[in-house]
C-alpha atoms as a PDB file:
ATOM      1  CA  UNK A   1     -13.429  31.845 158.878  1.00  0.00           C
ATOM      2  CA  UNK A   2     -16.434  32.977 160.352  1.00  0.00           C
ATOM      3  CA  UNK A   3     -16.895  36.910 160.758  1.00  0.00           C
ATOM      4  CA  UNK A   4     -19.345  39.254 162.328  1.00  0.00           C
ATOM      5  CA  UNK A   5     -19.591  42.624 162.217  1.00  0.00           C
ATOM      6  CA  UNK A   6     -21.320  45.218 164.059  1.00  0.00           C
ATOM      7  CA  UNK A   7     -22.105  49.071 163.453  1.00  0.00           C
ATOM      8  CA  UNK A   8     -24.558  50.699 163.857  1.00  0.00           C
ATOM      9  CA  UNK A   9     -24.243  52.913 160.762  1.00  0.00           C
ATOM     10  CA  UNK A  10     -26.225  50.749 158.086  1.00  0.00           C
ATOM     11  CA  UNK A  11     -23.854  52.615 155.521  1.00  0.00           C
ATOM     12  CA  UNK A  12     -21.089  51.323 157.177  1.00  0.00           C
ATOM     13  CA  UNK A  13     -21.844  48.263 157.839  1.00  0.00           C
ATOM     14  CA  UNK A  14     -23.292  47.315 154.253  1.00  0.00           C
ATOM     15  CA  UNK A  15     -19.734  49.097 153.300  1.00  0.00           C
ATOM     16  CA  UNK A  16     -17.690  46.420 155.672  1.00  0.00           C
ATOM     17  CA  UNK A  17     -19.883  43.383 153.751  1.00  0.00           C
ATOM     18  CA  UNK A  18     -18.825  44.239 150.185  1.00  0.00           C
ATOM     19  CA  UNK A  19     -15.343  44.467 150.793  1.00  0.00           C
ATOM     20  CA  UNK A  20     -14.626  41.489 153.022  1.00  0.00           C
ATOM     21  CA  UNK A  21     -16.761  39.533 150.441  1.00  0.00           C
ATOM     22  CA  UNK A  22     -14.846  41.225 147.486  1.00  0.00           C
ATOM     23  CA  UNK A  23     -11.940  39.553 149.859  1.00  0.00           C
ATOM     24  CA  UNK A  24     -13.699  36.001 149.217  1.00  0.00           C
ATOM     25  CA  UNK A  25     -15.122  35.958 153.137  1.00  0.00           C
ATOM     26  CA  UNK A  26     -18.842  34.988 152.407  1.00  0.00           C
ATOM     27  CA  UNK A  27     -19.400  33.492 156.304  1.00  0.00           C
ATOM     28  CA  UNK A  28     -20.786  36.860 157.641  1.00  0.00           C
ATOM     29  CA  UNK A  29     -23.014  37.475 159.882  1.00  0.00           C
ATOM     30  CA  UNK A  30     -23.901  41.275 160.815  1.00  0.00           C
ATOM     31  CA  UNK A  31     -25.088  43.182 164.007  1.00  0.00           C
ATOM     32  CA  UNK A  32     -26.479  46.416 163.571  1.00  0.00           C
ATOM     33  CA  UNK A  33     -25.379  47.129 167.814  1.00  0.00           C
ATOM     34  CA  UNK A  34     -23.565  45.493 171.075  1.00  0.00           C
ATOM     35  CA  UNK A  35     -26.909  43.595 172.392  1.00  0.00           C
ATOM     36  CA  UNK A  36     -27.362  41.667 168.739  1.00  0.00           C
ATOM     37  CA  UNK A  37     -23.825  40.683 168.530  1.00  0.00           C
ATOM     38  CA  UNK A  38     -23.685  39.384 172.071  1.00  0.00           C
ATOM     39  CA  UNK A  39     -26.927  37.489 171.183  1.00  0.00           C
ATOM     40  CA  UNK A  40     -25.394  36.522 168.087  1.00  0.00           C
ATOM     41  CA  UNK A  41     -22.560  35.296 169.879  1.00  0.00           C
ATOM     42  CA  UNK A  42     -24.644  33.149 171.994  1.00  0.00           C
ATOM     43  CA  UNK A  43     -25.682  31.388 169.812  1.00  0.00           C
ATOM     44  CA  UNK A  44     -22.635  30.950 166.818  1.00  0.00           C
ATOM     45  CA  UNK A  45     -18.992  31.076 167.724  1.00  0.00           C
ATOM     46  CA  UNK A  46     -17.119  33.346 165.573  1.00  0.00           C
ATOM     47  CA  UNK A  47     -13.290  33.325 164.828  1.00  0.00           C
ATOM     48  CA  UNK A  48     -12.866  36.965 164.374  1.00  0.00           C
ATOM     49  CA  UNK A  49     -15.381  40.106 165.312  1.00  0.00           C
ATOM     50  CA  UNK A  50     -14.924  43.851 163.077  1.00  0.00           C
ATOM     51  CA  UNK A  51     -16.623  46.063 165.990  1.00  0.00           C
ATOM     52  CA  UNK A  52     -17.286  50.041 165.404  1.00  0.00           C
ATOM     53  CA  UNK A  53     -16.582  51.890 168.665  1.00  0.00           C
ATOM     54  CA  UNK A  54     -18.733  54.837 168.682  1.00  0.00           C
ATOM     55  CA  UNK A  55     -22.151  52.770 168.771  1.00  0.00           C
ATOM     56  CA  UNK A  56     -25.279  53.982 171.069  1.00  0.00           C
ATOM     57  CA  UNK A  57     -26.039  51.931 173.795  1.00  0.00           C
ATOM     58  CA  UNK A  58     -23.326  49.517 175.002  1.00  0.00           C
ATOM     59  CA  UNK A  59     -20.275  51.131 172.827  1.00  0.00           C
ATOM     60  CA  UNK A  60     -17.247  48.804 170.969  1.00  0.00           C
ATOM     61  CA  UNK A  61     -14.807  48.642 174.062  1.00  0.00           C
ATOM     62  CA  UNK A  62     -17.711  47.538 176.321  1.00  0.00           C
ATOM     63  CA  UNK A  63     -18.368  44.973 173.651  1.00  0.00           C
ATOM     64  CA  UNK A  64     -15.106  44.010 173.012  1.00  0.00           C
ATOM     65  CA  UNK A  65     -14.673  42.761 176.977  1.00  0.00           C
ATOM     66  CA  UNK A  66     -17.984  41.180 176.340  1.00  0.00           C
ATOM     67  CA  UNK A  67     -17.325  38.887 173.727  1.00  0.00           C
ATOM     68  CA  UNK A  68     -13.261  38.092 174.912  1.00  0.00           C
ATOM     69  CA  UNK A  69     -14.891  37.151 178.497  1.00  0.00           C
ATOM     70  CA  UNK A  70     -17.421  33.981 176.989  1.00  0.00           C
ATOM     71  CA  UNK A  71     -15.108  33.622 173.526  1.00  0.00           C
ATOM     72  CA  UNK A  72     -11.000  34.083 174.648  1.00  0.00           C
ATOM     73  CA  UNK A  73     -10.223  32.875 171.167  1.00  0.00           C
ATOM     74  CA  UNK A  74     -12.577  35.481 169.303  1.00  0.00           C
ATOM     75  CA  UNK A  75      -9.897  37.777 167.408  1.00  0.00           C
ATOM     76  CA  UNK A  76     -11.118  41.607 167.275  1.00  0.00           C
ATOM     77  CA  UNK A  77     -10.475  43.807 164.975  1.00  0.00           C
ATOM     78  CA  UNK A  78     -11.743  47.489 166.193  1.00  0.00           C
ATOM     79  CA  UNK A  79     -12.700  50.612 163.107  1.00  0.00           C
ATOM     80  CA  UNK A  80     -13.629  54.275 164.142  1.00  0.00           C
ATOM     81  CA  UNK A  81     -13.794  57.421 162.704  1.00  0.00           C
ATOM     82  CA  UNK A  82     -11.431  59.181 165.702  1.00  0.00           C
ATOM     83  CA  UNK A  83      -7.734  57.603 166.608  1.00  0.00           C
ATOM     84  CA  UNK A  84      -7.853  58.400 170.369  1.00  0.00           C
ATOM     85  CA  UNK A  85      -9.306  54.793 171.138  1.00  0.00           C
ATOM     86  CA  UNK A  86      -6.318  52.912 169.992  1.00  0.00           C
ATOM     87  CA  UNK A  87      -4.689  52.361 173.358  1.00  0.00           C
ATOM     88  CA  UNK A  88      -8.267  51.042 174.869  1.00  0.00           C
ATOM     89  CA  UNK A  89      -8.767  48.815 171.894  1.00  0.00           C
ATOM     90  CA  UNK A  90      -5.031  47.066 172.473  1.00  0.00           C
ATOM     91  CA  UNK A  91      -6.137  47.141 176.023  1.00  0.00           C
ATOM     92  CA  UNK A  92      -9.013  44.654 175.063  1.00  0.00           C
ATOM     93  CA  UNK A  93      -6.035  42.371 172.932  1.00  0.00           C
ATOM     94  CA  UNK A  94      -7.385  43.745 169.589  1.00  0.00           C
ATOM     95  CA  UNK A  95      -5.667  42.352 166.361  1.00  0.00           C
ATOM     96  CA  UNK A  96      -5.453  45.566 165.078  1.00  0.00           C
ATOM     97  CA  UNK A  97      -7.218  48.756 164.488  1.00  0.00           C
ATOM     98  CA  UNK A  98      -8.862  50.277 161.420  1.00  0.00           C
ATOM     99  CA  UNK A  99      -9.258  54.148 160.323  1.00  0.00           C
ATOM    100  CA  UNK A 100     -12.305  55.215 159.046  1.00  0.00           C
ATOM    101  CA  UNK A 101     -13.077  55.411 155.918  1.00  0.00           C
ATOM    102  CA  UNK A 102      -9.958  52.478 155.147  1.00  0.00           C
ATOM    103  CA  UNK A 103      -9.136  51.351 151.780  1.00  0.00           C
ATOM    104  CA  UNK A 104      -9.605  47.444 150.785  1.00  0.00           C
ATOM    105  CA  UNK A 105      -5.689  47.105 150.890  1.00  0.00           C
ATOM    106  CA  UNK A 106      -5.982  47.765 154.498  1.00  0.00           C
ATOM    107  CA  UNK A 107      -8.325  45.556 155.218  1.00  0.00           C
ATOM    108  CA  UNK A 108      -6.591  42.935 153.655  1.00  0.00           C
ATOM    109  CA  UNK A 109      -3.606  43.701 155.470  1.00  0.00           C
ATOM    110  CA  UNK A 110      -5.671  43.639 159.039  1.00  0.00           C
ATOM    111  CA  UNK A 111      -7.121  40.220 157.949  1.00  0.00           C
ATOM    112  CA  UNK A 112      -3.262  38.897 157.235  1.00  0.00           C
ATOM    113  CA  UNK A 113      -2.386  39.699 160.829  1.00  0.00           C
ATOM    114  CA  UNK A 114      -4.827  37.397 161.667  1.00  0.00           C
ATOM    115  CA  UNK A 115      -2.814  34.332 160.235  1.00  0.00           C
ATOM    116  CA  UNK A 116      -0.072  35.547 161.790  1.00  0.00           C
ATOM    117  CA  UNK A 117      -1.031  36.382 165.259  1.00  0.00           C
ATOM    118  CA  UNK A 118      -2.967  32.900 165.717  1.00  0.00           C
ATOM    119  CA  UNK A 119      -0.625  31.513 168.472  1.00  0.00           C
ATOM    120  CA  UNK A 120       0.484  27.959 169.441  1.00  0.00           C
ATOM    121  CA  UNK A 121      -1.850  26.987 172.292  1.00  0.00           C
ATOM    122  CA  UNK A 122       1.479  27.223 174.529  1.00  0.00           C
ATOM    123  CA  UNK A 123       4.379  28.631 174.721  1.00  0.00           C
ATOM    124  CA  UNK A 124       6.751  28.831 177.527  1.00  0.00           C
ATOM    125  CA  UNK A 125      10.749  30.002 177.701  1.00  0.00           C
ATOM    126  CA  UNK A 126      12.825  28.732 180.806  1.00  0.00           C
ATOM    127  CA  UNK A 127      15.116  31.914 181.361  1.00  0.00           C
ATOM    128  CA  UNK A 128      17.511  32.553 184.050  1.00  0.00           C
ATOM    129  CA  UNK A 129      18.540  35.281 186.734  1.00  0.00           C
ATOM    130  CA  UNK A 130      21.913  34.297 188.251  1.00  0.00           C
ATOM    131  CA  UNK A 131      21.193  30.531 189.541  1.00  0.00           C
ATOM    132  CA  UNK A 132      17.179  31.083 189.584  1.00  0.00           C
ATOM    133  CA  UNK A 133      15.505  29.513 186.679  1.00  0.00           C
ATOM    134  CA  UNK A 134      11.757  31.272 185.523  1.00  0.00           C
ATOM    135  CA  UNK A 135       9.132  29.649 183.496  1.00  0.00           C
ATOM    136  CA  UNK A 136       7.645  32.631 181.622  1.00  0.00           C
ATOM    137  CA  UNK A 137       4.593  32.835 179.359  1.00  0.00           C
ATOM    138  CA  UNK A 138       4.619  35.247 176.778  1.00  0.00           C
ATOM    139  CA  UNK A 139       1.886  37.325 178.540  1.00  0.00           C
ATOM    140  CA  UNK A 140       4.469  37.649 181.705  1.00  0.00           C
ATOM    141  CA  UNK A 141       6.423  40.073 179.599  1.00  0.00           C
ATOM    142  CA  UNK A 142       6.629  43.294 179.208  1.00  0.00           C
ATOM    143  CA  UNK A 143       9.675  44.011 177.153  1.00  0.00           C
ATOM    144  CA  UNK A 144      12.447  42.141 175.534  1.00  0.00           C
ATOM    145  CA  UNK A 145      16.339  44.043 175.219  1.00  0.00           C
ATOM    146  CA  UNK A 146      18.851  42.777 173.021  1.00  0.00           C
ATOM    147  CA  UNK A 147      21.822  41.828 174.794  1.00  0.00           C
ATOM    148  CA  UNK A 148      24.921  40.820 172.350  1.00  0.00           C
ATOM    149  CA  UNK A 149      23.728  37.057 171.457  1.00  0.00           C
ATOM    150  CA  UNK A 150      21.210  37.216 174.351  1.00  0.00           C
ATOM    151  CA  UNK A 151      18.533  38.695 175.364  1.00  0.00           C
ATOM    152  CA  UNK A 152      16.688  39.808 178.473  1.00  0.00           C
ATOM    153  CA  UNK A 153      13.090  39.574 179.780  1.00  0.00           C
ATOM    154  CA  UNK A 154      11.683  42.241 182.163  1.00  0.00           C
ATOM    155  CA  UNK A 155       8.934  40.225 183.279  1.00  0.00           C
ATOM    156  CA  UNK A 156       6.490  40.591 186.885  1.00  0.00           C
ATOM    157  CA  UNK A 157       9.703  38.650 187.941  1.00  0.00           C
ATOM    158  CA  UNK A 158      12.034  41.267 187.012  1.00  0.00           C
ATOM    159  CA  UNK A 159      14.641  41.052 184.746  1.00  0.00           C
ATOM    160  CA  UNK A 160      16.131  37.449 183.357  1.00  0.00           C
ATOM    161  CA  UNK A 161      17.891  36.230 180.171  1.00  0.00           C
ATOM    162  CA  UNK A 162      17.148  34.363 177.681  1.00  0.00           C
ATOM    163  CA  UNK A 163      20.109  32.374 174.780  1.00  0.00           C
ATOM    164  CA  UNK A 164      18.462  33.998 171.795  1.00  0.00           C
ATOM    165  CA  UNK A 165      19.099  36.844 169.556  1.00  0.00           C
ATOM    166  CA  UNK A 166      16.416  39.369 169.484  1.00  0.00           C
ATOM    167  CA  UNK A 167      16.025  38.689 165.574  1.00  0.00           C
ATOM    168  CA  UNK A 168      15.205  34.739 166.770  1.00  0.00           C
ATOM    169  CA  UNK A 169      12.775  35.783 169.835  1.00  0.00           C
ATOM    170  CA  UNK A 170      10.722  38.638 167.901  1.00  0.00           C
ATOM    171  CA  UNK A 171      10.185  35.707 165.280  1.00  0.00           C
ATOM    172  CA  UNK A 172       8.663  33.707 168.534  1.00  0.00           C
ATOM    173  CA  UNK A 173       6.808  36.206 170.192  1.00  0.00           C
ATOM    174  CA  UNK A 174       4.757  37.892 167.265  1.00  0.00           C
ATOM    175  CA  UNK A 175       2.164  35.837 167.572  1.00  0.00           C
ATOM    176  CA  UNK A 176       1.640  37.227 170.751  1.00  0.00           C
ATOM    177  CA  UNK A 177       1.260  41.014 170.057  1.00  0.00           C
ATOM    178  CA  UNK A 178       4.966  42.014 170.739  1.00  0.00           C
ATOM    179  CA  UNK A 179       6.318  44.531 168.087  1.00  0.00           C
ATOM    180  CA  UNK A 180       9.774  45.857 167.413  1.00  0.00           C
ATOM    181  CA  UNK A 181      10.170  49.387 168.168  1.00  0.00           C
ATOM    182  CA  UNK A 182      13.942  49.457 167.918  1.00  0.00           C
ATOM    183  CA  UNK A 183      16.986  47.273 167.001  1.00  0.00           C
ATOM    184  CA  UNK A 184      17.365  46.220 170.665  1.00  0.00           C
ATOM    185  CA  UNK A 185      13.788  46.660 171.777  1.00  0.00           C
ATOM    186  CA  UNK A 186      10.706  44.108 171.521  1.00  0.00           C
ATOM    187  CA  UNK A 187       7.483  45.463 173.581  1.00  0.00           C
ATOM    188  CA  UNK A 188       4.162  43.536 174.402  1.00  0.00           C
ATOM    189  CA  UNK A 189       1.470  45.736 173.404  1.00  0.00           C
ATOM    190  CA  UNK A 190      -0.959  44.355 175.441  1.00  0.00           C
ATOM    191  CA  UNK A 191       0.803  45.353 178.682  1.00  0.00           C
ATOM    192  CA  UNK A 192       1.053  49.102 177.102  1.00  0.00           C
ATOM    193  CA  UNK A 193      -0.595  52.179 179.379  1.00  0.00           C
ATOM    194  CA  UNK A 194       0.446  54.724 177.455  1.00  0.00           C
ATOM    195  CA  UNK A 195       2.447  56.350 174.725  1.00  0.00           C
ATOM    196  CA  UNK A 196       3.916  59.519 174.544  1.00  0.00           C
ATOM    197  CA  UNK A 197       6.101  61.096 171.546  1.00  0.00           C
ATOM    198  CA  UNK A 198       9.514  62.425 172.136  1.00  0.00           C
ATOM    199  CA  UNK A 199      12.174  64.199 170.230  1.00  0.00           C
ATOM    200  CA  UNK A 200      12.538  63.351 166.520  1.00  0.00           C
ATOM    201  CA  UNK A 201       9.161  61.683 166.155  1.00  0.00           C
ATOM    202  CA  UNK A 202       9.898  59.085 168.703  1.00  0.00           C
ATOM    203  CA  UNK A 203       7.681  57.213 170.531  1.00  0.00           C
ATOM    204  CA  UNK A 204       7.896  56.294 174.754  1.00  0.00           C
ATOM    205  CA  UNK A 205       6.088  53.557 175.253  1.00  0.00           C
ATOM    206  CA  UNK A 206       5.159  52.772 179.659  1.00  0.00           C
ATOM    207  CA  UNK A 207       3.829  49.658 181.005  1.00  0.00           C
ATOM    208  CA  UNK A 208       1.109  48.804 183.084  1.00  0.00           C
ATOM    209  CA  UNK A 209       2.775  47.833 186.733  1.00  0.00           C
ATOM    210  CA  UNK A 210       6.290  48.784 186.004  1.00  0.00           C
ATOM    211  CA  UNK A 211       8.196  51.784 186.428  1.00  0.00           C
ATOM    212  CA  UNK A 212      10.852  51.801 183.390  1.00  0.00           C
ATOM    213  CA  UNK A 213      10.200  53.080 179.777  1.00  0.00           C
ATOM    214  CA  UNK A 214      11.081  51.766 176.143  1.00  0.00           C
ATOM    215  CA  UNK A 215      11.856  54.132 173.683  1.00  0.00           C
ATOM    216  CA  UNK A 216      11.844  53.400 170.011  1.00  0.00           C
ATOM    217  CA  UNK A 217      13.634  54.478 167.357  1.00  0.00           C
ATOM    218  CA  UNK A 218      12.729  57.044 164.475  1.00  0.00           C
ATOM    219  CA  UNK A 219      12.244  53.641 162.027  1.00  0.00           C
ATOM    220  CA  UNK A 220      10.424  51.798 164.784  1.00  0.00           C
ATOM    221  CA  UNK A 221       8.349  54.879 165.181  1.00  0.00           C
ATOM    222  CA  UNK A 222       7.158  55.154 161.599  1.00  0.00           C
ATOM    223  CA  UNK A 223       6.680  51.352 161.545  1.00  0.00           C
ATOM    224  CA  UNK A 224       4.129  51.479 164.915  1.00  0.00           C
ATOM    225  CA  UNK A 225       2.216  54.225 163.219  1.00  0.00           C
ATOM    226  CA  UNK A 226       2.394  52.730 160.185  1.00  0.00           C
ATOM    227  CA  UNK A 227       0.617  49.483 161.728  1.00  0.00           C
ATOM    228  CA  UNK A 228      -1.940  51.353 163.521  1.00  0.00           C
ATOM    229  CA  UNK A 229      -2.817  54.040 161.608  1.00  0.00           C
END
């Protein structure tokens, strides 16, 4: 797999080298800010980018966009000091999103994800509202509810079903950023605007373009933060 990394803390960055190479990663190439790595990127295609947010100049986000626009298949996996960018990094379709100062464990973990959010190059699910049949992608949905032995997408078309247990569809749909939040619930967390926490720890989660809300449970709570921490 080849990596780059960029920060613009040489401390940090030297930091990020060691462990992904104590990981066995020895393709690395490094970027000390956004203008190297998008030069870098020019001229190399990388599988997966580790970008620092806070940089001076053009910052992580700005970066992020950057390298997704010329490299779709470029995975990103964003670190910072401060967890108020989370939502912005998701926004970009982030892999995941690393704490400052994180442990080698974690890193590990972020670099599993990787393997396991690779998608098929296609995937599409024929569902059905009354006697109209959809063609959805996975990016066309926003949530998925558990419905006995069914389920149902609320998609830009509005709501259809699908002849799947949850269990069987969240298996599907991983690859493609959708988490489960609660025993009935699946959300996409790239179509995610914000978050806000409700009684018992619980987390509301609102969509870009849509009116309704998912909320999770106390277990699906802890498991999101867990994730993302």
């Amino acid at each position: 797999m080849k990596i780059l990394i960029v920060d613009d803390e040489p401390l940090a960055l030297a930091r990020l080298y060691r462990l992904l190479t104590s990981l066995d990663h020895n393709d690395i190439t490094q970027a000390s800010s956004a203008e190297e790595a998008l030069e870098l990127s020019a001229q190399k295609k990388f599988d997966l980018a580790f970008l620092d947010i806070s940089m001076s100049g053009m910052n992580g986000i700005e970066l992020g966009y950057a390298l997704r626009y010329h490299h779709e298949e470029m995975r990103i996996i964003y670190q910072s000091a401060y967890d108020n960018h989370a939502l912005a990094a998701f926004d970009v379709g982030a892999v995941d999103y690393l704490l400052k100062p994180y442990t080698v464990e974690q890193l590990e973990r972020s670099l599993e994800r990787i393997s396991v959010k690779t998608p098929p190059k296609e995937l599409r699910l024929i569902t059905k509202a009354g006697e109209t049949h959809y063609l959805l992608s996975p990016e066309d949905i926003y949530y998925v509810q558990a419905d006995l032995s069914e389920v149902i997408f609320r998609s830009r078309e509005g709501f259809s079903y699908y002849p799947k247990k949850i269990s069987d569809v969240e298996k599907m749909l991983e690859p493609y950023s959708f988490l489960r939040v609660h025993r009935s619930y699946l959300v996409n967390l790239n179509k995610i605007r914000e978050m806000n926490t409700i009684e018992q720890s619980r987390i509301s989660f609102l969509f870009e373009g849509i009116k309704e809300s998912v909320e999770s449970s106390k277990d699906g709570a802890k498991h999101f933060r867990h994730l993302f921490k």
